[in-house]
Every structure is written in structure tokens, then in C-alpha cells.
Protein backbone atom coordinates (compact mmCIF):
# COMPACT_ATOMS: atom_id res chain seq x y z
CA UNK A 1 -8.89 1.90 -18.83
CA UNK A 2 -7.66 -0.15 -21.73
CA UNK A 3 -8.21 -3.83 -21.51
CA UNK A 4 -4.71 -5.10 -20.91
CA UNK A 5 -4.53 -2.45 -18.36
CA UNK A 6 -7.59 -3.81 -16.52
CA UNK A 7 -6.06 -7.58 -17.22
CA UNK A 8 -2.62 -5.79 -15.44
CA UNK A 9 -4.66 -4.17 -12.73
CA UNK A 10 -6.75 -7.74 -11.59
CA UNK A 11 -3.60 -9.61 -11.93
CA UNK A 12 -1.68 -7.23 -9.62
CA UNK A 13 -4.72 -7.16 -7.23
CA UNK A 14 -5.19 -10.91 -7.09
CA UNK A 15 -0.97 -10.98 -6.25
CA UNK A 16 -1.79 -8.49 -3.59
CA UNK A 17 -4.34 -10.40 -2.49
CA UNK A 18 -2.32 -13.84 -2.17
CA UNK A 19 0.78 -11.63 -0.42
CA UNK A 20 -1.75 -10.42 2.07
CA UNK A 21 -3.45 -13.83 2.91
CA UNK A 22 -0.38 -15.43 2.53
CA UNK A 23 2.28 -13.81 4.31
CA UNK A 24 1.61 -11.62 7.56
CA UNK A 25 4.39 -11.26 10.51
CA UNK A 26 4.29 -8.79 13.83
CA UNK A 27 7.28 -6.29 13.38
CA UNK A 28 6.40 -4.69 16.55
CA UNK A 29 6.98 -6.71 19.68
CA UNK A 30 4.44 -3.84 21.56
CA UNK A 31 1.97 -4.36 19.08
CA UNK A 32 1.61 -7.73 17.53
CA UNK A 33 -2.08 -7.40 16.22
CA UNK A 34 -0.19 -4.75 13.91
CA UNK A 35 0.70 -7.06 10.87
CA UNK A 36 3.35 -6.29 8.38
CA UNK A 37 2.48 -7.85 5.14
CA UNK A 38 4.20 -7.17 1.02
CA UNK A 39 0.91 -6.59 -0.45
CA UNK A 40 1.64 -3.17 -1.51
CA UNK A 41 4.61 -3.78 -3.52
CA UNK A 42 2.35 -4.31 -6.56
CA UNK A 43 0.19 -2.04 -5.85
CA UNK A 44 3.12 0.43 -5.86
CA UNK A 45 4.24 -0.97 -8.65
CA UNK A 46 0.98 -0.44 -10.63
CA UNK A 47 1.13 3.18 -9.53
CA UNK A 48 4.35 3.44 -10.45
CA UNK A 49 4.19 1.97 -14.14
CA UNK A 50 0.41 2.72 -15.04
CA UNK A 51 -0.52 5.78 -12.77
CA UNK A 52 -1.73 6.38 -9.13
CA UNK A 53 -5.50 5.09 -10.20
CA UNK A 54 -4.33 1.93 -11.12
CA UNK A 55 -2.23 1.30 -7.93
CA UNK A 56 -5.50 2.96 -6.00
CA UNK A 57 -7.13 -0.12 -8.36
CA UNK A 58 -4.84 -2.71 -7.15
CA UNK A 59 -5.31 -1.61 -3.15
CA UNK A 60 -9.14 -1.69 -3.22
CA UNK A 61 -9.30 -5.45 -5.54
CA UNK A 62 -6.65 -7.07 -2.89
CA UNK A 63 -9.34 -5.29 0.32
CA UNK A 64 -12.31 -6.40 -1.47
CA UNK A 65 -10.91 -9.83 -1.68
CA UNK A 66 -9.82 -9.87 1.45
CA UNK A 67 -12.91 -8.62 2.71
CA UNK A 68 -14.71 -11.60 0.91
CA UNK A 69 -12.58 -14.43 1.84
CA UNK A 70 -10.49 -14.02 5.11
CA UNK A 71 -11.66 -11.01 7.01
CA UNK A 72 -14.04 -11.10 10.20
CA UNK A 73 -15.04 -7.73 10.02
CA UNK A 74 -14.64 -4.36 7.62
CA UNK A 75 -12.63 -2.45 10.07
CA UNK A 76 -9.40 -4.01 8.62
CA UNK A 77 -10.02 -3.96 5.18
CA UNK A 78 -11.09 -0.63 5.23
CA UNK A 79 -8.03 0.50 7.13
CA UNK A 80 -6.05 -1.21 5.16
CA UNK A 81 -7.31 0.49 1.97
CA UNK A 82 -7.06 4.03 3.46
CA UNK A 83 -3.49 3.58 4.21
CA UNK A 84 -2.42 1.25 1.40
CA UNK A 85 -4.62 3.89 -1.11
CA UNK A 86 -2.43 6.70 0.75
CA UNK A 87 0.54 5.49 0.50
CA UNK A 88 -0.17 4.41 -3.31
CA UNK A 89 -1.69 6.96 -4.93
CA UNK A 90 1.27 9.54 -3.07
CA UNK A 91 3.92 7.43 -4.99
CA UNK A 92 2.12 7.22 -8.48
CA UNK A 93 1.49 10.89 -8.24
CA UNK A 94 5.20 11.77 -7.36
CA UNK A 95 6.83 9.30 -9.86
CA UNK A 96 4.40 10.17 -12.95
CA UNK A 97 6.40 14.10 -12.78
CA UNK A 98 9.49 13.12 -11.48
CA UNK A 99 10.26 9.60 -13.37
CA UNK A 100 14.08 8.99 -12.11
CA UNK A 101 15.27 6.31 -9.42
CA UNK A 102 15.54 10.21 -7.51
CA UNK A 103 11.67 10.90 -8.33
CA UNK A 104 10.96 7.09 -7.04
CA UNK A 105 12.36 7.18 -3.59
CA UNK A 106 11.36 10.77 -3.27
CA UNK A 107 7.98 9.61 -4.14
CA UNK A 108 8.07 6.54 -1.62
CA UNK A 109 9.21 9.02 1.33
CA UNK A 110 6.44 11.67 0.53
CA UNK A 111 3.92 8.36 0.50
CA UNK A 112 5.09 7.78 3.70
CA UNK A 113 4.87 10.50 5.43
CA UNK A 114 1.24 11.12 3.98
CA UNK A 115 0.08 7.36 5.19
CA UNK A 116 1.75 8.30 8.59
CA UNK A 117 -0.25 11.49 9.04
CA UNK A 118 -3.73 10.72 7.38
CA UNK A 119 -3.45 6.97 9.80
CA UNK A 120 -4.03 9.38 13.48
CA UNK A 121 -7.22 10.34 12.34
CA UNK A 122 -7.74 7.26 10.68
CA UNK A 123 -7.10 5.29 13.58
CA UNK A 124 -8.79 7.71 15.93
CA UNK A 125 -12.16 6.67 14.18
CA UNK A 126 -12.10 3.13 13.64
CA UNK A 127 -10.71 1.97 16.57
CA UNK A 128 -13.48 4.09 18.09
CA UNK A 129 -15.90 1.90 15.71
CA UNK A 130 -14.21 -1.14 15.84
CA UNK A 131 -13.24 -1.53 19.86
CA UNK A 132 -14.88 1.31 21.62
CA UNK A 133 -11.24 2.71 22.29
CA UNK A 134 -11.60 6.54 23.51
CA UNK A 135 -9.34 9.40 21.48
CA UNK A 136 -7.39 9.25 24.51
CA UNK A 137 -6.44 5.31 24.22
CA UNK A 138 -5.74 5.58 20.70
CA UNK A 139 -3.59 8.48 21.15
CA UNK A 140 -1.91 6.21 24.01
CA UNK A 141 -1.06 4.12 21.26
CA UNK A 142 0.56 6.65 18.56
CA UNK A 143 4.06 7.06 19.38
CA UNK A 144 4.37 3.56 20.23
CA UNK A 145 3.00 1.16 18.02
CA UNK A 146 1.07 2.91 15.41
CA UNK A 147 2.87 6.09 13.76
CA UNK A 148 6.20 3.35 13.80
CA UNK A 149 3.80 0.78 12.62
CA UNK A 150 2.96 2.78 9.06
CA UNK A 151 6.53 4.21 9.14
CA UNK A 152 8.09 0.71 8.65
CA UNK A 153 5.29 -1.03 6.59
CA UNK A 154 5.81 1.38 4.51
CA UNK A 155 9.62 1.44 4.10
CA UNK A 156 9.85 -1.98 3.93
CA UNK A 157 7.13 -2.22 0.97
CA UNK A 158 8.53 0.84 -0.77
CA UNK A 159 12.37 -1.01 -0.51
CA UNK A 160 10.75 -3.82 -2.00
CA UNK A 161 9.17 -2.36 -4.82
CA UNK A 162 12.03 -0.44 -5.38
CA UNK A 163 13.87 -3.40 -5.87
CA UNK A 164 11.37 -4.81 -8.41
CA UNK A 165 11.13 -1.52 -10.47
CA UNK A 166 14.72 -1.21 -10.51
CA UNK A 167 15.11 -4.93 -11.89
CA UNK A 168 12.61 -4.77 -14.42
CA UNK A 169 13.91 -1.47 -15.50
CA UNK A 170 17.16 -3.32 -16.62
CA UNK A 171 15.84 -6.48 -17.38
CA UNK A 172 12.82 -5.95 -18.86
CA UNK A 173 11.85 -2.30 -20.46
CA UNK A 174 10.43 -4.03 -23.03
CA UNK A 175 7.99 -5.28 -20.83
CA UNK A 176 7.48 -1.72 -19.04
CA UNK A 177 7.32 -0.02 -22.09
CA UNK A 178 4.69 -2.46 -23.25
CA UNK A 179 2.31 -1.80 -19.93
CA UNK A 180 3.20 2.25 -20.81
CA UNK A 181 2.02 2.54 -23.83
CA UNK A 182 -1.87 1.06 -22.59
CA UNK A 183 -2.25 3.83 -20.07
């Protein structure tokens, strides 16, 4: 990585960071230990602009700092990391071949749908780890709380970052085509 990449990277990890500490609501009335939070818009922002490693980047600096400052055990960071990473690196991936607003939200849905299906196994493990829950607890808690959980975290954060890409497209290309050209 080139060094204003790295300097874009920690920045975007730091903001992910502060949106994770920061700002954390239930969205699920069955489920209000799941948390939604905006701390993947810049990470899919990263991914979108600079490539899925750099939003990857972004996901594991705002779980490491996390992990460091707030958290009372690993079992959430590293969750959130697995699914954030998921979601992330599904989006950068996407986008990179298919640059378009079309390539974007194509790219957002496929990200979804990956963090939705690699979260059941996911789940199935640490919550095993984490709270002794059996497969057939967890699984209990699928249709529920958890696969609509990831479905709408990730919607919402996608939306978002939409939003921000779309606006700095117009607003700013300078700016984006500054960040491009460091890859």
C-alpha cells in the first residue's frame, strides 16, 4: 500500500471505530442484544474507492480498536469482523469489475446475501464459544432475529454508503480520483 492509502485506510478505520462506539441502536424488538451500528459505511466506502483489501483494512482497524477500548470479550469483535469483512470485501470485489451506480448496488446485494449465509455457521460457533448455546438454540434463533438481523444491517449500511459514494461522485471526483490513482 502507498502511504496516503494507508493514511486513507487508518482514517476510515478510526471513523469506523467512533461510528461503532458511538452510535449503536436495537432494530429488532426480538433481539435487542443485536445492535445496528453505521460503521461499515466507510469501510464500504474504502472497498469501494481503493479495493476490497482496503475496506477488509478498515473492518479489522475499527475491531481491533474496539477490541482494545470498549469490548468485554473477543466474541463480538470477531463476529463483527467476519461479517463486516464479508460483507466488505463482496462489495469491493463486485464494484472493482462492474464500476456503475448498477455494479454498486449489485455489489451491495451480492455482499448481502454472502454476510447472510457465511453468519449461520458463524453464529453456530461462537455462540457455542461465547454462551454455551447448542446448534439447536442457535438455529432457534435464525429465522427470527439473526438471518433478518445481517439482512437489515446490511441494507441500511449499504443505503448509506450509497448515498456517500453517490455524493462524492458529483461533488467531489476530484477527490476520488485523487484516492484512485494511490491504489
Amino acid at each position: 500500500m502507498k502511504n496516503r492509502k494507508i493514511v486513507y485506510v487508518g482514517l476510515l478505520g478510526a471513523m469506523s471505530f467512533i461510528l461503532m462506539a458511538s452510535f449503536s441502536i436495537p432494530i429488532l424488538p426480538q433481539a435487542t442484544f443485536l445492535r445496528f451500528e453505521p460503521s461499515e459505511i466507510p469501510a464500504i466506502f474504502a472497498a469501494a474507492v481503493m479495493g476490497p483489501a482496503a475496506g477488509v483494512a478498515v473492518c479489522l482497524i475499527k475491531d481491533l480498536l474496539y477490541l482494545m477500548f470498549r469490548a468485554k470479550s473477543i466474541f463480538g469483535p470477531a463476529s463483527d469482523f467476519m461479517a463486516s469483512s464479508c460483507l466488505v470485501f463482496v462489495i469491493g470485489m463486485v464494484y472493482q469489475r462492474m464500476p456503475s451506480t448498477t455494479g454498486f448496488l449489485m455489489a451491495c446485494s451480492l455482499g448481502t446475501l454472502t454476510r447472510v449465509l457465511m453468519m449461520i455457521p458463524i453464529n453456530l460457533i461462537i455462540l457455542w464459544l461465547q454462551f454455551g448455546m447448542s446448534s439447536t438454540q442457535v438455529m432457534a434463533m435464525m429465522w427470527p432475529a439473526i438471518i433478518p438481523f445481517n439482512l437489515l444491517k446490511s441494507t441500511i449500511n449499504s443505503l448509506g454508503a450509497f448515498v456517500l459514494l453517490e455524493t462524492l461522485l458529483r461533488r467531489a471526483s476530484f477527490l476520488l480520483k485523487e484516492i484512485k490513482t494511490h491504489k
